[in-house]
N, C-alpha and C. Protein backbone atom coordinates (compact mmCIF):
# COMPACT_ATOMS: atom_id res chain seq x y z
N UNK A 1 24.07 51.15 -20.20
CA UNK A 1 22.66 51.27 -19.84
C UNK A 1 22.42 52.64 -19.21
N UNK A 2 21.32 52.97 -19.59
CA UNK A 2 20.80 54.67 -19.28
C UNK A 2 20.36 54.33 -17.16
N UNK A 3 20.36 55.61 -17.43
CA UNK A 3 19.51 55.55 -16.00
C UNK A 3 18.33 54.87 -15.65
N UNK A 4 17.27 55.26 -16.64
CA UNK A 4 16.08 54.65 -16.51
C UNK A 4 16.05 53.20 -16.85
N UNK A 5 16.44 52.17 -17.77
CA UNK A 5 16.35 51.21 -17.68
C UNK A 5 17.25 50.29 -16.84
N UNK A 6 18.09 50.69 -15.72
CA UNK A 6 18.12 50.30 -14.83
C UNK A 6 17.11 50.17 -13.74
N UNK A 7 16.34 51.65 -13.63
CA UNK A 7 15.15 51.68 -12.32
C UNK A 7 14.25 50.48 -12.97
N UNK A 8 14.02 50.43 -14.02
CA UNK A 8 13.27 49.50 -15.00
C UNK A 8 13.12 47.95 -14.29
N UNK A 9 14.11 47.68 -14.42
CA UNK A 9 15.13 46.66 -14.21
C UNK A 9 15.04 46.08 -12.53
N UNK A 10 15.33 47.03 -11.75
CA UNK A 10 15.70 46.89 -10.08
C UNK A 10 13.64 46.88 -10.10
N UNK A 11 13.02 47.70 -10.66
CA UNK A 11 11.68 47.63 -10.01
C UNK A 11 11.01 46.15 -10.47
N UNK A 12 11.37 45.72 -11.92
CA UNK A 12 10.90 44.48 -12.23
C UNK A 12 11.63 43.35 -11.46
N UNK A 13 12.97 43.64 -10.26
CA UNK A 13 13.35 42.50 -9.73
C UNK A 13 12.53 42.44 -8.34
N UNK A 14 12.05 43.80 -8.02
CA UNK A 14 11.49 43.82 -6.64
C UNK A 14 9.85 43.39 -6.88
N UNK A 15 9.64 43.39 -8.28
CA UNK A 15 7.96 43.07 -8.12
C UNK A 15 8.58 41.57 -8.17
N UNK A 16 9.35 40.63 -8.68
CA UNK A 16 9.57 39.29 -8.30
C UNK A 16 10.08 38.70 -7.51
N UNK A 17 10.60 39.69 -6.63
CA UNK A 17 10.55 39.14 -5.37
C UNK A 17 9.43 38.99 -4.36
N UNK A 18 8.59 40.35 -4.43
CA UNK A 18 6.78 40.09 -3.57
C UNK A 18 6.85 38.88 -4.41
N UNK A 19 6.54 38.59 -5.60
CA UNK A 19 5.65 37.41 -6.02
C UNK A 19 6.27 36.19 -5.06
N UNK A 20 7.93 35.77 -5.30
CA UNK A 20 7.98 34.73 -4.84
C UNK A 20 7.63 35.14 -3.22
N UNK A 21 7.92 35.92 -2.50
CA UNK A 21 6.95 36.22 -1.08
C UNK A 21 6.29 35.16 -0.77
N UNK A 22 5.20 35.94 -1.59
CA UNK A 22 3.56 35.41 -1.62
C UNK A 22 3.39 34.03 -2.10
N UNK A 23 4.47 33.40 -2.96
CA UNK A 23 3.97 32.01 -3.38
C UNK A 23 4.96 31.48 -2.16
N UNK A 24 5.62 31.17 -1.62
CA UNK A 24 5.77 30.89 -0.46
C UNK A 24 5.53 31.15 1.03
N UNK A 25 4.68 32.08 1.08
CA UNK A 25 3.60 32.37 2.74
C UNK A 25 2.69 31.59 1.81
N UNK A 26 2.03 31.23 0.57
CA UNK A 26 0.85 30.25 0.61
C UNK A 26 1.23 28.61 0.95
N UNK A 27 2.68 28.57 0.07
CA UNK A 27 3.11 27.08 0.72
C UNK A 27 3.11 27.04 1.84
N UNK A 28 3.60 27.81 2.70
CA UNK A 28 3.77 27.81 3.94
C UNK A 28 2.55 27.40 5.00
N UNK A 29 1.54 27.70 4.35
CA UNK A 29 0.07 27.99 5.40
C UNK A 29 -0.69 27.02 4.90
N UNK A 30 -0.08 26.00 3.81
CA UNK A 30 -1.15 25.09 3.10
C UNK A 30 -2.35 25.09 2.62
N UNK A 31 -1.84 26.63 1.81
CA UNK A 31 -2.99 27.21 0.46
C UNK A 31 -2.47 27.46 -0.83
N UNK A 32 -1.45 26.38 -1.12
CA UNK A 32 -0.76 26.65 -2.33
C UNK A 32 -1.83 26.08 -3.55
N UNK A 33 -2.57 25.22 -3.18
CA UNK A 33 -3.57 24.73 -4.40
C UNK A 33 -4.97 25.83 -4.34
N UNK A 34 -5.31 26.38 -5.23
CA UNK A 34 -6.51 27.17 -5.15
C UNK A 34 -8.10 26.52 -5.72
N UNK A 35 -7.99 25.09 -5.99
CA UNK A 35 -8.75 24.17 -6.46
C UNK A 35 -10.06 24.32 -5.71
N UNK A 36 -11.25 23.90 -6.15
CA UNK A 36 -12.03 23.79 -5.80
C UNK A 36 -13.03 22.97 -4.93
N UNK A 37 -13.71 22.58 -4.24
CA UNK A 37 -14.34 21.53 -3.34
C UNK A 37 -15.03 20.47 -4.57
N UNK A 38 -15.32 20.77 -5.77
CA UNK A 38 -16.01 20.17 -6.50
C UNK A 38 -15.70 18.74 -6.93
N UNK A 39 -14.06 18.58 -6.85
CA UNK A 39 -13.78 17.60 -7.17
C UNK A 39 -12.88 16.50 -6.12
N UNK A 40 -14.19 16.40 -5.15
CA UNK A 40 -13.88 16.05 -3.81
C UNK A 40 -14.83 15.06 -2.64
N UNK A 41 -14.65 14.23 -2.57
CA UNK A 41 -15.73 13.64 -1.71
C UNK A 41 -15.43 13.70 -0.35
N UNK A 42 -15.81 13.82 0.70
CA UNK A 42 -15.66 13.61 1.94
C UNK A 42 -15.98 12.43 2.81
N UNK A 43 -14.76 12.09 3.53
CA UNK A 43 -15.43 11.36 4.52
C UNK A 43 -14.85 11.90 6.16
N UNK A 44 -15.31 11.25 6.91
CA UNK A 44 -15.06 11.56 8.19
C UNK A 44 -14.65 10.59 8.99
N UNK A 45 -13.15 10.94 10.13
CA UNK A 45 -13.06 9.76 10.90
C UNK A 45 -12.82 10.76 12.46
N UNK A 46 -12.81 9.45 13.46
CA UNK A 46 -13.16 10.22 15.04
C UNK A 46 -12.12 10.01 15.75
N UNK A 47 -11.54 10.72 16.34
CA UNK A 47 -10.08 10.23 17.08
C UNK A 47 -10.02 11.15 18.71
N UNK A 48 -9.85 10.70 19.65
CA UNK A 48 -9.68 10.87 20.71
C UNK A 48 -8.59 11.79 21.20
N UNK A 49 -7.61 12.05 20.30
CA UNK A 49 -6.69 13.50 20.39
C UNK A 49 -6.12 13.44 19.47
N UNK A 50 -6.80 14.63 18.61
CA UNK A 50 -5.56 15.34 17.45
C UNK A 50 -4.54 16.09 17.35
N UNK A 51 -3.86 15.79 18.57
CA UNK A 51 -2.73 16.50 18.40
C UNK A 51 -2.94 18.29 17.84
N UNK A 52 -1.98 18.42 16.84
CA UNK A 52 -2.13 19.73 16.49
C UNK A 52 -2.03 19.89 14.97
N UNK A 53 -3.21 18.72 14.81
CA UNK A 53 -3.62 18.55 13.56
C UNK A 53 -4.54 19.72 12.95
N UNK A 54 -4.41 21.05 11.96
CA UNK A 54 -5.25 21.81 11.68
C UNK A 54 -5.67 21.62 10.29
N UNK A 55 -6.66 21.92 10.10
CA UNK A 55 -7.73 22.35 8.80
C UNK A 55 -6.74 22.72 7.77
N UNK A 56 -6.83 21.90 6.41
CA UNK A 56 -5.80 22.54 5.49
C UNK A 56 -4.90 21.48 5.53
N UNK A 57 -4.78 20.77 7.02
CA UNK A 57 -3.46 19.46 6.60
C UNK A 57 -3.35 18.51 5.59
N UNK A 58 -2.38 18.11 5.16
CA UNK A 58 -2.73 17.29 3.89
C UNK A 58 -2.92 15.91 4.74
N UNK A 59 -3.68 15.10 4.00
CA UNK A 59 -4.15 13.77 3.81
C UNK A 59 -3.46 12.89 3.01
N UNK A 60 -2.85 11.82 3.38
CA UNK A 60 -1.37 11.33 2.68
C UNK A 60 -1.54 9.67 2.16
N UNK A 61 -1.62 9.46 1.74
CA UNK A 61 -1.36 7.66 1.56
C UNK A 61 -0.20 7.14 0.69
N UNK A 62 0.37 6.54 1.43
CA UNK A 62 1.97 6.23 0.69
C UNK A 62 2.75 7.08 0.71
N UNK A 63 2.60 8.34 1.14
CA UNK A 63 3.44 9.25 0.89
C UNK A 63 2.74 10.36 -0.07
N UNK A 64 1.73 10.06 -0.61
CA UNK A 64 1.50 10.87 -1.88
C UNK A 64 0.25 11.90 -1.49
N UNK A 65 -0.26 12.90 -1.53
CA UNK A 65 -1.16 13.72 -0.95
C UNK A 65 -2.45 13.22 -1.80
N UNK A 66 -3.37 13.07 -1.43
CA UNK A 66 -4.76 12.36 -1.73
C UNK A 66 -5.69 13.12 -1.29
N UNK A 67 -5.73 14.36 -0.38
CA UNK A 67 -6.76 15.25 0.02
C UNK A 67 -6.22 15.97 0.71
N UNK A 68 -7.38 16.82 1.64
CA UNK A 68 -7.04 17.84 2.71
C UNK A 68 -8.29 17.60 4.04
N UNK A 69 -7.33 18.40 4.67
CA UNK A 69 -8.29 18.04 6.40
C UNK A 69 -9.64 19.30 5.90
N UNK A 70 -10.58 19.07 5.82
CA UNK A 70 -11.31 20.03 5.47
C UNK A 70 -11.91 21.16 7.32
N UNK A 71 -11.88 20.23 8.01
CA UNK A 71 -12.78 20.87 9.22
C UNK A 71 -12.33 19.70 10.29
N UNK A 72 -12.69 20.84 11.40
CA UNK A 72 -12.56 19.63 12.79
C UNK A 72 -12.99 20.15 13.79
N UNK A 73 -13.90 19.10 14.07
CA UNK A 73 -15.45 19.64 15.28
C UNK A 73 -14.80 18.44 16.39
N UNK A 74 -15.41 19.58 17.53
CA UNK A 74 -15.48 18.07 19.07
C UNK A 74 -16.63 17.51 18.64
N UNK A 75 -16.90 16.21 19.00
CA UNK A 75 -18.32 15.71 19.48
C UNK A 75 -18.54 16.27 21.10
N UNK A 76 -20.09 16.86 20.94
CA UNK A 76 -20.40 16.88 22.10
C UNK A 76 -20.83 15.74 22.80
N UNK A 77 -21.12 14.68 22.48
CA UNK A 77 -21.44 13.26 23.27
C UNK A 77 -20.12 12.42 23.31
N UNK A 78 -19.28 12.30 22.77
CA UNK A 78 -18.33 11.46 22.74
C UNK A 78 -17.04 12.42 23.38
N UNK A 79 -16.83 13.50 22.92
CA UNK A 79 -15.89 14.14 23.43
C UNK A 79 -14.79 13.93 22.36
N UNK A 80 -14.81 13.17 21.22
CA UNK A 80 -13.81 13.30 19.88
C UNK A 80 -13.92 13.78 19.45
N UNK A 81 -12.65 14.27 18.58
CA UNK A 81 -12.32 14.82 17.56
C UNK A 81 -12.94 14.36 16.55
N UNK A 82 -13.42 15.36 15.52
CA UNK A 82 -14.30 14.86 14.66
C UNK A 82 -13.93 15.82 13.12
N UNK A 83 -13.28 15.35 12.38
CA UNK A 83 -12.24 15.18 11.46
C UNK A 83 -12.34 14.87 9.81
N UNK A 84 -13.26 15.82 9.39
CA UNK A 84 -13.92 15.72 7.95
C UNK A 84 -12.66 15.90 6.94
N UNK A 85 -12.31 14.88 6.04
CA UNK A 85 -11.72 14.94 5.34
C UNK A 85 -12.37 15.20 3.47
N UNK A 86 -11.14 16.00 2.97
CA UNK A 86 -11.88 15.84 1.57
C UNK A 86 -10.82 14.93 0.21
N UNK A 87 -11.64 14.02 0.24
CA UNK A 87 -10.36 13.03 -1.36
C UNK A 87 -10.42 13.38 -1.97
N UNK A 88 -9.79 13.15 -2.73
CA UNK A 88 -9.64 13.88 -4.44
C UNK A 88 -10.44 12.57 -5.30
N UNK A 89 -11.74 12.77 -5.94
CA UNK A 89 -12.06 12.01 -6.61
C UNK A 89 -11.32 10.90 -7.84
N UNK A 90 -11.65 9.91 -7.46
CA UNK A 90 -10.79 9.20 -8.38
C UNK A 90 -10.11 7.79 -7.49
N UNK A 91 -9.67 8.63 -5.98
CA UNK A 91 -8.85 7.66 -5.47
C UNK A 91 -9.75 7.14 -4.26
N UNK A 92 -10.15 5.89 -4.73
CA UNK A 92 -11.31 5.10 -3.71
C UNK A 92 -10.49 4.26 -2.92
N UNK A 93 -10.79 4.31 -1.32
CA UNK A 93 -9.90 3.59 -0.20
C UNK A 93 -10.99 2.72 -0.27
N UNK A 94 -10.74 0.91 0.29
CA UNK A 94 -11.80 -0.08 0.60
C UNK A 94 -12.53 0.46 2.29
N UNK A 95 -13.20 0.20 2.39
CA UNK A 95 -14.40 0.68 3.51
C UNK A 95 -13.35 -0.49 4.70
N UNK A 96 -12.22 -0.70 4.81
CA UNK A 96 -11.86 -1.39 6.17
C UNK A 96 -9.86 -0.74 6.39
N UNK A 97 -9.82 0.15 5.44
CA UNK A 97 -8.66 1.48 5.83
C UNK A 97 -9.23 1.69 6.56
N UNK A 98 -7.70 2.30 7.56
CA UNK A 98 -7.28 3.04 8.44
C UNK A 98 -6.72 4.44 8.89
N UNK A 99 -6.98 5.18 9.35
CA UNK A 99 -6.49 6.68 9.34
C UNK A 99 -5.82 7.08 10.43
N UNK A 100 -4.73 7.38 10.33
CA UNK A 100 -3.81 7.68 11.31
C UNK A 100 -3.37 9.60 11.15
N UNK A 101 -3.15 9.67 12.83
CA UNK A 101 -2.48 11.04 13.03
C UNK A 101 -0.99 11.15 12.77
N UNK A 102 -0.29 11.64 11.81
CA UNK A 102 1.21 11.25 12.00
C UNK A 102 1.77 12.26 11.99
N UNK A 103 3.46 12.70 11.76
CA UNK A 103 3.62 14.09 12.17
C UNK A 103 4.98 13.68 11.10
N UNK A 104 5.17 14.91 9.93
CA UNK A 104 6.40 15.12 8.94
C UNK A 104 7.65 15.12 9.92
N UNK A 105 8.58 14.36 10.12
CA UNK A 105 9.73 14.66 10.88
C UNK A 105 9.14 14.34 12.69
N UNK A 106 10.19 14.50 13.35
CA UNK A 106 10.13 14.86 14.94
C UNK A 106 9.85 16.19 14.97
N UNK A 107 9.53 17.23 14.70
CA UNK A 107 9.17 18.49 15.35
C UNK A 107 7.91 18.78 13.79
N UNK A 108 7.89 18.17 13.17
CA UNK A 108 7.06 18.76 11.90
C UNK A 108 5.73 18.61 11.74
N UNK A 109 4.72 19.52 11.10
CA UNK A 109 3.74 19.64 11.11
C UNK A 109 3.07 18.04 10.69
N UNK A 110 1.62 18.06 11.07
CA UNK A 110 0.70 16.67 11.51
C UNK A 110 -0.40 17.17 10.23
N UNK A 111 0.01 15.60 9.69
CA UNK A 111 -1.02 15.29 8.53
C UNK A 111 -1.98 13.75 8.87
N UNK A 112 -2.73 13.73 7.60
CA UNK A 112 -3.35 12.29 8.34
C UNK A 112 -3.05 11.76 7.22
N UNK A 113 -2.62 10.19 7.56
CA UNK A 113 -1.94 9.19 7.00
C UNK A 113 -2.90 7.94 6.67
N UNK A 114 -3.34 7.48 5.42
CA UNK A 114 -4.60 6.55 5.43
C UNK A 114 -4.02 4.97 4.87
N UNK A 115 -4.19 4.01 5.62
CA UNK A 115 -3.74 2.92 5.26
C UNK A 115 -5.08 2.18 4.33
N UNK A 116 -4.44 2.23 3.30
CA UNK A 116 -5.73 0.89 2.50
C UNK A 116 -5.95 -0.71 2.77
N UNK A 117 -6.78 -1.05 3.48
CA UNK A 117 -7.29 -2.65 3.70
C UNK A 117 -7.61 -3.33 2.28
N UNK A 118 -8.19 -4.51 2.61
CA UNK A 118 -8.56 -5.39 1.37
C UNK A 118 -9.68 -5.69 1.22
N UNK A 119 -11.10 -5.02 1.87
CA UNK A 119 -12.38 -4.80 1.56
C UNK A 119 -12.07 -4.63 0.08
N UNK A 120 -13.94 -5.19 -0.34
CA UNK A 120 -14.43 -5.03 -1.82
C UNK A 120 -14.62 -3.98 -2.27
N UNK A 121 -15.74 -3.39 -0.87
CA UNK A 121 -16.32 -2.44 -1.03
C UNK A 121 -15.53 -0.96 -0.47
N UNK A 122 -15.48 0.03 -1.32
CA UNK A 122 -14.86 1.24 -1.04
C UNK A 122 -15.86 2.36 -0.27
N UNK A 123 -15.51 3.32 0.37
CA UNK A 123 -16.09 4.23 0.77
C UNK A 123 -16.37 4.79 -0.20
N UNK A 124 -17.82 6.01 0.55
CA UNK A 124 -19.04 6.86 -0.64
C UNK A 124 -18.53 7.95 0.25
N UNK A 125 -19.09 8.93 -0.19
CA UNK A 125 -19.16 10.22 0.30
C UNK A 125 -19.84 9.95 1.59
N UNK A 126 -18.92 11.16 2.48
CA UNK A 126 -20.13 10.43 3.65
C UNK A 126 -19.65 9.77 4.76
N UNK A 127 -19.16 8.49 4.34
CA UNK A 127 -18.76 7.77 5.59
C UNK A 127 -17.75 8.14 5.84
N UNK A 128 -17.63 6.83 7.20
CA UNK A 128 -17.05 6.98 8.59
C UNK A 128 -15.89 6.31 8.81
N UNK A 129 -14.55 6.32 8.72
CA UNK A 129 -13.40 5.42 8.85
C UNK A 129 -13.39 5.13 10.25
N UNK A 130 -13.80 3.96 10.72
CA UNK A 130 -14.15 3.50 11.87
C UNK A 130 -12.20 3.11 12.17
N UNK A 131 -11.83 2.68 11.90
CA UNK A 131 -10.50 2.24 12.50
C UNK A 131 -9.34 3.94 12.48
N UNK A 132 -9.19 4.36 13.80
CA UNK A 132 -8.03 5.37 13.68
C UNK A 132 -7.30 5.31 14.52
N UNK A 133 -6.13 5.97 14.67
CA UNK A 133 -5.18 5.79 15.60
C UNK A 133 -4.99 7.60 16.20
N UNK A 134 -4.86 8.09 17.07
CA UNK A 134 -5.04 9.49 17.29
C UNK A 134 -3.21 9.62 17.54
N UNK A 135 -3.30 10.94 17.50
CA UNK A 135 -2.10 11.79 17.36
C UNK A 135 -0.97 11.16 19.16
N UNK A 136 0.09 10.93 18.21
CA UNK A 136 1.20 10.72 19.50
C UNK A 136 1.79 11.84 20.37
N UNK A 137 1.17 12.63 21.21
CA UNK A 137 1.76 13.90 21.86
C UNK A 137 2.82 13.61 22.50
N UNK A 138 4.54 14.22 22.07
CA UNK A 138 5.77 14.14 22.32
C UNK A 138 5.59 14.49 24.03
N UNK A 139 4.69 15.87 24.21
CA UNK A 139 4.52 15.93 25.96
C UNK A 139 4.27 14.50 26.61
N UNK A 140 3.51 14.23 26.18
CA UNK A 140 2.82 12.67 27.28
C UNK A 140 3.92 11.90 26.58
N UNK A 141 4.20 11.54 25.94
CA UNK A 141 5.97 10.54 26.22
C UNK A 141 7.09 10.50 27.16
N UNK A 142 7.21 12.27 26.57
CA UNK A 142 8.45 12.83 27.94
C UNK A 142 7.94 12.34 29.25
N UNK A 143 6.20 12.71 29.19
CA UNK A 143 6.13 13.33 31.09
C UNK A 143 5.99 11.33 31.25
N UNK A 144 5.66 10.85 30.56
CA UNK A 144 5.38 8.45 30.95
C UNK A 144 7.08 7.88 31.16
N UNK A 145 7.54 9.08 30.39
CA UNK A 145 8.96 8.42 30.81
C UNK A 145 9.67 8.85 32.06
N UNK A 146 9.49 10.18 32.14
CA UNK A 146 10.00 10.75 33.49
C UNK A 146 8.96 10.23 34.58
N UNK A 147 8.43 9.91 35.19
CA UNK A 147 7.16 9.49 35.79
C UNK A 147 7.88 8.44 35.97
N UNK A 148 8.72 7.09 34.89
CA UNK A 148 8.26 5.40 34.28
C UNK A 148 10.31 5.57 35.74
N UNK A 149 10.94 7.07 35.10
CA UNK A 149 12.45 7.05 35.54
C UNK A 149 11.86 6.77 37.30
N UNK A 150 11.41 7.98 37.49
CA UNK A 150 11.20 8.30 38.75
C UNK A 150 10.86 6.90 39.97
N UNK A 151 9.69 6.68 39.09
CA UNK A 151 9.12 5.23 40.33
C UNK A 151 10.46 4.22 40.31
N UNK A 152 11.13 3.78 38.89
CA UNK A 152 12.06 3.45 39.25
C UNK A 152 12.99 3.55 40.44
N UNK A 153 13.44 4.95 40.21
CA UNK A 153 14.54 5.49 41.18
C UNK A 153 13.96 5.31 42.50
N UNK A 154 12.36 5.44 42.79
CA UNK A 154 12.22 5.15 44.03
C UNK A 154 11.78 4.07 44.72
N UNK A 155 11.92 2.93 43.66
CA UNK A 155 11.88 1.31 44.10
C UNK A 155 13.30 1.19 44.71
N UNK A 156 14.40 1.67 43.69
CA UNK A 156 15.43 0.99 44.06
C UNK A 156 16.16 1.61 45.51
N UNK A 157 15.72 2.63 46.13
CA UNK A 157 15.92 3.50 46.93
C UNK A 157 15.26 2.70 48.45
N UNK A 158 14.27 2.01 47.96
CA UNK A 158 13.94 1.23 48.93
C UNK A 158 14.63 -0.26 49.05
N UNK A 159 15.36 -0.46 48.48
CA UNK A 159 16.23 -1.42 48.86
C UNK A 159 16.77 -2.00 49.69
């Protein structure tokens, strides 16, 4: 091989390496689908702490991705989290599912997890998943258990 179709060669391996780069900082940031809102209904549910649930999280049922977290507002009267999701048309939950905060692994990023009930009737665009469970913060475990050790230790101290 000549000189030049080596540089040929090394430059066509370095433009595929940016590419894979870039297709993995989009997996990474949960913008690997470039799809559109069009084929999407929304609904919204309210939860009292989302953890470190952000915009872009996937939306999961069974395991299988079914949407994305589209947005997430406080209520100013209630003080919740307020948690617009978008489905992928096609897949209708009954109007008495459940939506949960859950988290990939012990240290891994927080998606929302939707349990299907046995209502007739399915959600429209729009509504409201009245039943949720909000995000389990690993801090407030540690600090209920150290707190749960402590009073212990100082019951038995009074002995």
């Amino acid at each position: 091989m000549n000189k030049k179709s080596i540089e040929v060669l090394v430059g066509l391996f370095v433009v595929l390496g940016a590419v894979a780069m870039v297709f993995l900082a989009l997996k990474a940031a949960n913008l690997g689908s470039f799809a559109g809102g069009g084929d999407a209904y929304a609904l919204q549910a309210r939860f009292d702490n989302i953890g470190g649930l952000k915009a872009r999280a996937p939306v999961r049922s069974a395991g299988v991705t079914v949407g994305r977290v589209s947005s997430i507002a406080l209520d100013p009267k209630t003080y919740q989290g307020v948690v617009t999701l978008e489905i992928s048309k096609g897949i209708d939950f009954p109007k008495d599912s459940s939506a949960k905060i859950l988290t990939s692994g012990l240290l891994g990023d927080q998606y929302i997890g939707i349990e299907p009930g046995a209502d007739d009737k399915n959600f429209a665009a729009g509504d409201v998943i009245k039943q949720t469970q909000s995000a389990i913060v690993l801090e407030n475990l540690i600090g209920q258990f150290l707190f749960s050790k402590a009073a212990d230790a100082g019951a038995g101290e009074k002995k």
